[in-house]
Protein backbone atom coordinates (compact mmCIF):
# COMPACT_ATOMS: atom_id res chain seq x y z
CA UNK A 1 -23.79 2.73 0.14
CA UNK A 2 -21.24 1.26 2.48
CA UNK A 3 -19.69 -1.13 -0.06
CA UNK A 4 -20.12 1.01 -2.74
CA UNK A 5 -17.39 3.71 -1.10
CA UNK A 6 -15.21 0.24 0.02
CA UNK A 7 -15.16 -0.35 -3.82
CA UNK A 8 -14.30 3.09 -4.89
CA UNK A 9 -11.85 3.57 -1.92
CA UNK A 10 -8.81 1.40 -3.54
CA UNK A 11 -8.90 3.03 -6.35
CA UNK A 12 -8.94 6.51 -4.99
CA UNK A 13 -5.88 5.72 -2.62
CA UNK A 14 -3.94 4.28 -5.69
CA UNK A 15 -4.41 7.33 -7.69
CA UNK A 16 -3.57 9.65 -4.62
CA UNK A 17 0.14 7.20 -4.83
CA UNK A 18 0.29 7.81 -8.16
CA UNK A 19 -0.07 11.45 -8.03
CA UNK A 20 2.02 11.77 -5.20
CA UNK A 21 4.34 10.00 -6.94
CA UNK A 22 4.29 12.37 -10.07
CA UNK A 23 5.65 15.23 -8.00
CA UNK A 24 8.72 15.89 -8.50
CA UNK A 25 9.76 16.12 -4.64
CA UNK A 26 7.74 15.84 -1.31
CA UNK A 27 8.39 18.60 1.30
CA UNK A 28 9.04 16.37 4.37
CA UNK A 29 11.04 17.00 7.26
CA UNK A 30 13.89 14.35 7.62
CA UNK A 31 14.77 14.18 11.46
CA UNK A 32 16.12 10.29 11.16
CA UNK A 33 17.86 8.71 8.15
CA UNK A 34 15.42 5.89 6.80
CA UNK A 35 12.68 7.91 7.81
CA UNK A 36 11.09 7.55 4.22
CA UNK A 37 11.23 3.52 4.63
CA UNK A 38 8.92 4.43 7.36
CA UNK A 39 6.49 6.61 5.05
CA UNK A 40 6.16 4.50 2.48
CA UNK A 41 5.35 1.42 4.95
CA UNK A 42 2.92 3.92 6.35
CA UNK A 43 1.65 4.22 3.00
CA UNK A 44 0.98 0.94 1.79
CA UNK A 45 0.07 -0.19 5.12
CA UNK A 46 -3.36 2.08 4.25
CA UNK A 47 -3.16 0.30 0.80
CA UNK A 48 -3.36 -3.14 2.41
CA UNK A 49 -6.36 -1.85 4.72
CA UNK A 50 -7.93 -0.59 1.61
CA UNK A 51 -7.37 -3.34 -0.63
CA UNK A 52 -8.58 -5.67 2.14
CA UNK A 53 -12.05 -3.51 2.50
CA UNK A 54 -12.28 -3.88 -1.35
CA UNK A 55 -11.11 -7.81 -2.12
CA UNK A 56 -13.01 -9.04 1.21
CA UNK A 57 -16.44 -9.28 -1.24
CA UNK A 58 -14.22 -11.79 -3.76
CA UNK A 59 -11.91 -13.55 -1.56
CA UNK A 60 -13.58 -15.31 1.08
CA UNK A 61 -11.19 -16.83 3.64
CA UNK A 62 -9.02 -14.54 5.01
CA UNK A 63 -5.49 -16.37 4.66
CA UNK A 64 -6.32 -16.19 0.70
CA UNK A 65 -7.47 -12.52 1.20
CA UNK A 66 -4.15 -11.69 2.96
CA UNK A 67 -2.04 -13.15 0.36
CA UNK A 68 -3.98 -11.37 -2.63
CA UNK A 69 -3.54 -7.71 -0.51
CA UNK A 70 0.37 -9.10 0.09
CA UNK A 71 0.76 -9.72 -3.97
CA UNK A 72 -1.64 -6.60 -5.15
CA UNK A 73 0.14 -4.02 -3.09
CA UNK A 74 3.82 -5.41 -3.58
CA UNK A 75 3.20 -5.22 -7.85
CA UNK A 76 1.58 -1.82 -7.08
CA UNK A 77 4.69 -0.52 -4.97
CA UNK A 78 7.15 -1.88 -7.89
CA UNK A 79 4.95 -0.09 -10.69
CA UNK A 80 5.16 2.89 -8.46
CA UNK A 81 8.94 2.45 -7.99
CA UNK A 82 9.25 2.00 -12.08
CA UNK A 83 6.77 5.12 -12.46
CA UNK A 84 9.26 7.48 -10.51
CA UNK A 85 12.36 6.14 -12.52
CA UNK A 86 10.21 8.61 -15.23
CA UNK A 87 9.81 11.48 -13.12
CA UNK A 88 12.12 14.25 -12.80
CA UNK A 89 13.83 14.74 -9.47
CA UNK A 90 12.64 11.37 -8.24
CA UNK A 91 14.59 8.01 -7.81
CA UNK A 92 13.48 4.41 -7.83
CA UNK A 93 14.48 1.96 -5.28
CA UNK A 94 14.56 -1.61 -4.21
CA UNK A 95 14.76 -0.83 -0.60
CA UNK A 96 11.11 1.52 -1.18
CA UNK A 97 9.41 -1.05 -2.49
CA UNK A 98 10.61 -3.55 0.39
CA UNK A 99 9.98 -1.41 2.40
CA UNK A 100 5.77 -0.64 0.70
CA UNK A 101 5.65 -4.82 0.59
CA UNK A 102 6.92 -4.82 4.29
CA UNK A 103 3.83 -2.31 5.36
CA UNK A 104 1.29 -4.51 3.40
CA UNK A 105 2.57 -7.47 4.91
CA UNK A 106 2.27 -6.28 8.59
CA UNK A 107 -1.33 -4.87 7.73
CA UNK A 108 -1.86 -8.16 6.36
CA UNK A 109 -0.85 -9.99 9.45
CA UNK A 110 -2.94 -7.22 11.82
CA UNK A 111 -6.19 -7.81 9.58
CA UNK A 112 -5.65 -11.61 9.52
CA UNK A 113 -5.80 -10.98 13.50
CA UNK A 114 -8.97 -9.70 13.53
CA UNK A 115 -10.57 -11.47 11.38
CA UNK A 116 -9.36 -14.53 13.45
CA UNK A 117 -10.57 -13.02 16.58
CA UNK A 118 -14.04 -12.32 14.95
CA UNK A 119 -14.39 -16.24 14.68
């Protein structure tokens, strides 16, 4: 049952992106400029976690896993980025999508941690 809801987790967080993506604005407060670098690092930070619970039954060591999360939720961020170009009242960015690879690639590094520690 466990793995089963690890499976159907990634693809439940990706559509929640895309949906939240569709909208044509998010009510957010802003109290710092860049604060939405931070959200969306937030954001595909849980991607990374997710995509890690999901690719750890295919890709077995865990340098290998951590590069496949890296390159899965960096091409999902830039289809995300090229999605909004299409929405009203949204904007696509370079800096966003650094800033979703940078938040897989620190959840990356954290998981590869633990994993490491497990041994």
């Amino acid at each position: 049952m466990i793995r089963i809801l690890e499976l159907l987790g990634l693809p439940a967080y990706c559509g929640l992106l895309y949906w939240l993506s569709n909208q044509p604005s998010l009510p957010a407060p802003m109290w710092f400029v860049g604060q939405d670098k931070l959200f969306h690092a937030g954001a595909y930070f849980l991607l990374a976690v997710s995509a890690w619970c999901n690719f750890r039954h295919f890709a077995k060591p865990p340098i290998i896993l951590a590069a496949t999360l890296i390159v899965f939720s960096s091409l999902y961020g830039a289809s995300d980025e090229w999605h909004q170009a299409f929405v009203p009242g949204r904007t696509s960015s370079v800096l966003d999508w650094l800033a979703d690879t940078a938040g897989a690639g620190l959840a990356a590094l954290v998981l590869l941690g633990l994993s490491k520690s497990k041994d």
